[in-house]
Protein backbone atom coordinates (compact mmCIF):
# COMPACT_ATOMS: atom_id res chain seq x y z
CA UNK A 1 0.00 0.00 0.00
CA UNK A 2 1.12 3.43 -0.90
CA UNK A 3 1.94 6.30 2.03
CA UNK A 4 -1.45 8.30 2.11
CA UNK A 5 -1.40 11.95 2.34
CA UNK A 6 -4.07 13.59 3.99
CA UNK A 7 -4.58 17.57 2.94
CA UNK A 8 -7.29 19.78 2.09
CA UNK A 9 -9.39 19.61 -1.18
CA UNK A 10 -9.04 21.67 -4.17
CA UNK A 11 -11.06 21.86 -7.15
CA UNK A 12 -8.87 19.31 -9.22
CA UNK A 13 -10.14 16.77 -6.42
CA UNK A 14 -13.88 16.59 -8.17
CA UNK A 15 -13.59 13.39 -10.20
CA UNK A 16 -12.16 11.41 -7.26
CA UNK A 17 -14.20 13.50 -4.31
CA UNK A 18 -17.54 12.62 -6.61
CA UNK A 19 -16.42 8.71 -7.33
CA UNK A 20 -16.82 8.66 -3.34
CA UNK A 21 -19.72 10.24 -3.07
CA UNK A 22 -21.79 7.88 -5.60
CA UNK A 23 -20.18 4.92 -4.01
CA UNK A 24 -21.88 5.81 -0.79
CA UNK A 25 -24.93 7.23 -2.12
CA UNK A 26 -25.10 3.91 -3.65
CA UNK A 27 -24.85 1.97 -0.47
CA UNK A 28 -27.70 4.20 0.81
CA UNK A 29 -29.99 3.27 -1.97
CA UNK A 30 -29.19 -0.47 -1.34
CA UNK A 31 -30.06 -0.29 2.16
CA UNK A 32 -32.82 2.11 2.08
CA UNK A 33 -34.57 2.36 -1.34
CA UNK A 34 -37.70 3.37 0.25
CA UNK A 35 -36.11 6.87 1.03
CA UNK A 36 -33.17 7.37 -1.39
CA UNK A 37 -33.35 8.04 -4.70
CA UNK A 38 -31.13 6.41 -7.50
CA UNK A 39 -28.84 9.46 -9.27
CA UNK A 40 -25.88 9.52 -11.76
CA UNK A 41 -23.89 11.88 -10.13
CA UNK A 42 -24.32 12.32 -6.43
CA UNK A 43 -22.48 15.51 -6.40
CA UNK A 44 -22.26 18.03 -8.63
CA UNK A 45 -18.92 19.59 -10.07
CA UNK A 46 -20.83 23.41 -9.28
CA UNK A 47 -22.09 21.64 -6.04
CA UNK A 48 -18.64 20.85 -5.02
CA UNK A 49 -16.94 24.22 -6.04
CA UNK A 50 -19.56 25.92 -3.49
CA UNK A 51 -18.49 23.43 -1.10
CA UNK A 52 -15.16 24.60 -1.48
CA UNK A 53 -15.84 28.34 -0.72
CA UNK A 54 -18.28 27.45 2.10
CA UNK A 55 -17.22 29.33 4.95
CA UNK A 56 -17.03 26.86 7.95
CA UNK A 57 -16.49 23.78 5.66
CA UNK A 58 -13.53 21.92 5.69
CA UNK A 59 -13.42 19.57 3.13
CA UNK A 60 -10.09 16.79 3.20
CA UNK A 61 -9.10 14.22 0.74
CA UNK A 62 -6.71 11.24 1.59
CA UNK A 63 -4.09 10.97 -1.71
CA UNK A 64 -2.34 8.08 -2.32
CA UNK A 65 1.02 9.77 -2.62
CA UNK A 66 2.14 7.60 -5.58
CA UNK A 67 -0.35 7.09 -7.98
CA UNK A 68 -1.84 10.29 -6.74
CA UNK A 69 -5.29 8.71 -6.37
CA UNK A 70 -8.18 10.18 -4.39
CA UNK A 71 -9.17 7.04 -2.40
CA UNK A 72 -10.73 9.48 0.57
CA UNK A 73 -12.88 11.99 1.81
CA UNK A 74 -14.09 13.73 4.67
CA UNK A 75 -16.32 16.50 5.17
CA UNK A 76 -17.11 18.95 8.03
CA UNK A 77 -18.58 22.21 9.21
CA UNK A 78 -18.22 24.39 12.37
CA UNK A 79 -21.64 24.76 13.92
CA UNK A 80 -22.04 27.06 16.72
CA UNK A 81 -25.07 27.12 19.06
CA UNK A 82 -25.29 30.41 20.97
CA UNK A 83 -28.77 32.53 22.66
CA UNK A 84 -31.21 29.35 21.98
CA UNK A 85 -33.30 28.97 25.32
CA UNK A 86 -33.46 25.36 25.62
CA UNK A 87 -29.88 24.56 25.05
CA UNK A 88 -26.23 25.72 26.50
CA UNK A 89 -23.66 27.62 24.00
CA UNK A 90 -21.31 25.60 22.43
CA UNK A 91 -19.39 24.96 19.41
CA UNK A 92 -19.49 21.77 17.70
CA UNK A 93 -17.45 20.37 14.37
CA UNK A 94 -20.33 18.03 12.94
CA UNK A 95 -19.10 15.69 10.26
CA UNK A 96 -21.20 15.86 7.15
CA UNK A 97 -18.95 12.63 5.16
CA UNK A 98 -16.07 10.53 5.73
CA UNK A 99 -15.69 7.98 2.87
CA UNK A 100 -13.31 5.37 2.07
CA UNK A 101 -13.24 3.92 -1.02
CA UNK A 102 -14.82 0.06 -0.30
CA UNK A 103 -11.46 -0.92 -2.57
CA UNK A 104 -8.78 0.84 0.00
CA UNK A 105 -10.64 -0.02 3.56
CA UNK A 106 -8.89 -1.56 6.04
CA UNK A 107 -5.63 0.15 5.96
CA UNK A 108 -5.77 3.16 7.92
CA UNK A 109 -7.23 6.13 5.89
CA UNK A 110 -10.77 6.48 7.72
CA UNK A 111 -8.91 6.44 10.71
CA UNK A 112 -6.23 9.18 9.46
CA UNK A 113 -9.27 11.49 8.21
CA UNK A 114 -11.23 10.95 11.49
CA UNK A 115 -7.84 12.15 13.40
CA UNK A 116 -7.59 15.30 10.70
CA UNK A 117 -11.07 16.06 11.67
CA UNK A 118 -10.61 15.53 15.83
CA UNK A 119 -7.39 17.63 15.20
CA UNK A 120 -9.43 20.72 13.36
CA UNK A 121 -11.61 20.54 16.33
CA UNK A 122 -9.09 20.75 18.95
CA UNK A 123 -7.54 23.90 16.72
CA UNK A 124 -10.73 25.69 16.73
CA UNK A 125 -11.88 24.85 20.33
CA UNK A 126 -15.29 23.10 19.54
CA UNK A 127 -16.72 21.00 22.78
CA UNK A 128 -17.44 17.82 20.12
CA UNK A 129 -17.13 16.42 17.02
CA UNK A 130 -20.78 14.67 16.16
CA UNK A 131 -21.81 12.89 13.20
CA UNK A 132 -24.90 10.52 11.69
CA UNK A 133 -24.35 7.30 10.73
CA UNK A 134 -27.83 5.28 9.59
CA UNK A 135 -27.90 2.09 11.53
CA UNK A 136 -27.66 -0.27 8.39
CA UNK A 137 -24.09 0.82 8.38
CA UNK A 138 -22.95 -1.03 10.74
CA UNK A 139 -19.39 -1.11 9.53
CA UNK A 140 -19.16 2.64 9.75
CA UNK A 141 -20.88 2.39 12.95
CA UNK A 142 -18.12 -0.16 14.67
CA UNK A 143 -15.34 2.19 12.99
CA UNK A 144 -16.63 5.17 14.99
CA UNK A 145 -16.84 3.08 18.28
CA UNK A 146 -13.42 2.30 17.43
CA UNK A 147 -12.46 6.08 17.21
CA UNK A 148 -14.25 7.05 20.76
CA UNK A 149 -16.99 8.38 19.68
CA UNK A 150 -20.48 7.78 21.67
CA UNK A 151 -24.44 7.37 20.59
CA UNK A 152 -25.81 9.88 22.14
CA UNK A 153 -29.15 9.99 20.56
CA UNK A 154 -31.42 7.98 18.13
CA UNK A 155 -33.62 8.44 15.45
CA UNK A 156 -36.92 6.12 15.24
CA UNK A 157 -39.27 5.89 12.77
CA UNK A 158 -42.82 3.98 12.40
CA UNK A 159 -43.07 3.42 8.25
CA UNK A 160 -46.43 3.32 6.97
């Protein structure tokens, strides 16, 4: 396996960054066609660039250094939670994506991409780093045990 760099995404990322994308989008519509929707492209190349200039969103790729090959990618966004009555100030880094291509697992990038992302969140001071993971993912779910991270909540539903 090649040395994987892990650095922030530019525009020349798209084609790899969007290969990701449909890969999990994909894995969503297996699991769950009764609420996603089959697409060609999951994300745009004008939806990306807007990612990009996003203020707050920190978007990371992880590189393998020789071939130069996107094989990762992580996204995140400072939220911050200030003057709402029911709940305490606070600034959280909530992770939108973090992707591994299904042909590169198992060798360390998720976990160098979650540590970029706990890093940012030291940097900027946040109290947590929170994400969603659907429970049908139970890979992704064990992963993020793995990391430290907690359930704190769930989401139920009733389908009729």
């Amino acid at each position: 396996m090649s040395e994987i760099n892990i650095r922030r995404a530019v525009i020349g990322d798209y084609t790899g960054v969007s290969a990701l994308m449909d890969e999990l989008h994909h894995l969503h519509v297996e699991a769950r066609p009764d609420v996603y929707r089959e697409l060609q492209t999951r994300m745009s190349h004008k939806e990306y660039e807007e990612l990009l200039e996003t203020d707050h969103r920190y978007l990371y790729v992880a590189e393998l250094l020789e071939q130069g090959e996107i094989v990762g990618y992580a996204s995140a966004q400072l939220n911050v939670i200030q003057n709402v009555d029911l709940l305490k100030d606070r600034k959280m880094l909530y992770i939108h994506e973090i992707i591994v291509g299904s042909k590169h697992r198992g060798h360390g990038t998720g976990k160098l991409l979650m540590q970029e992302l706990i890093q940012l969140g030291k940097k900027m001071q946040v109290d947590s780093v929170e994400l969603t993971v659907s429970t049908f993912n139970t890979g992704a779910q064990a992963f993020y045990e793995q990391m430290g991270l907690a359930v704190r909540s769930s989401r139920m539903e009733y389908i009729l």
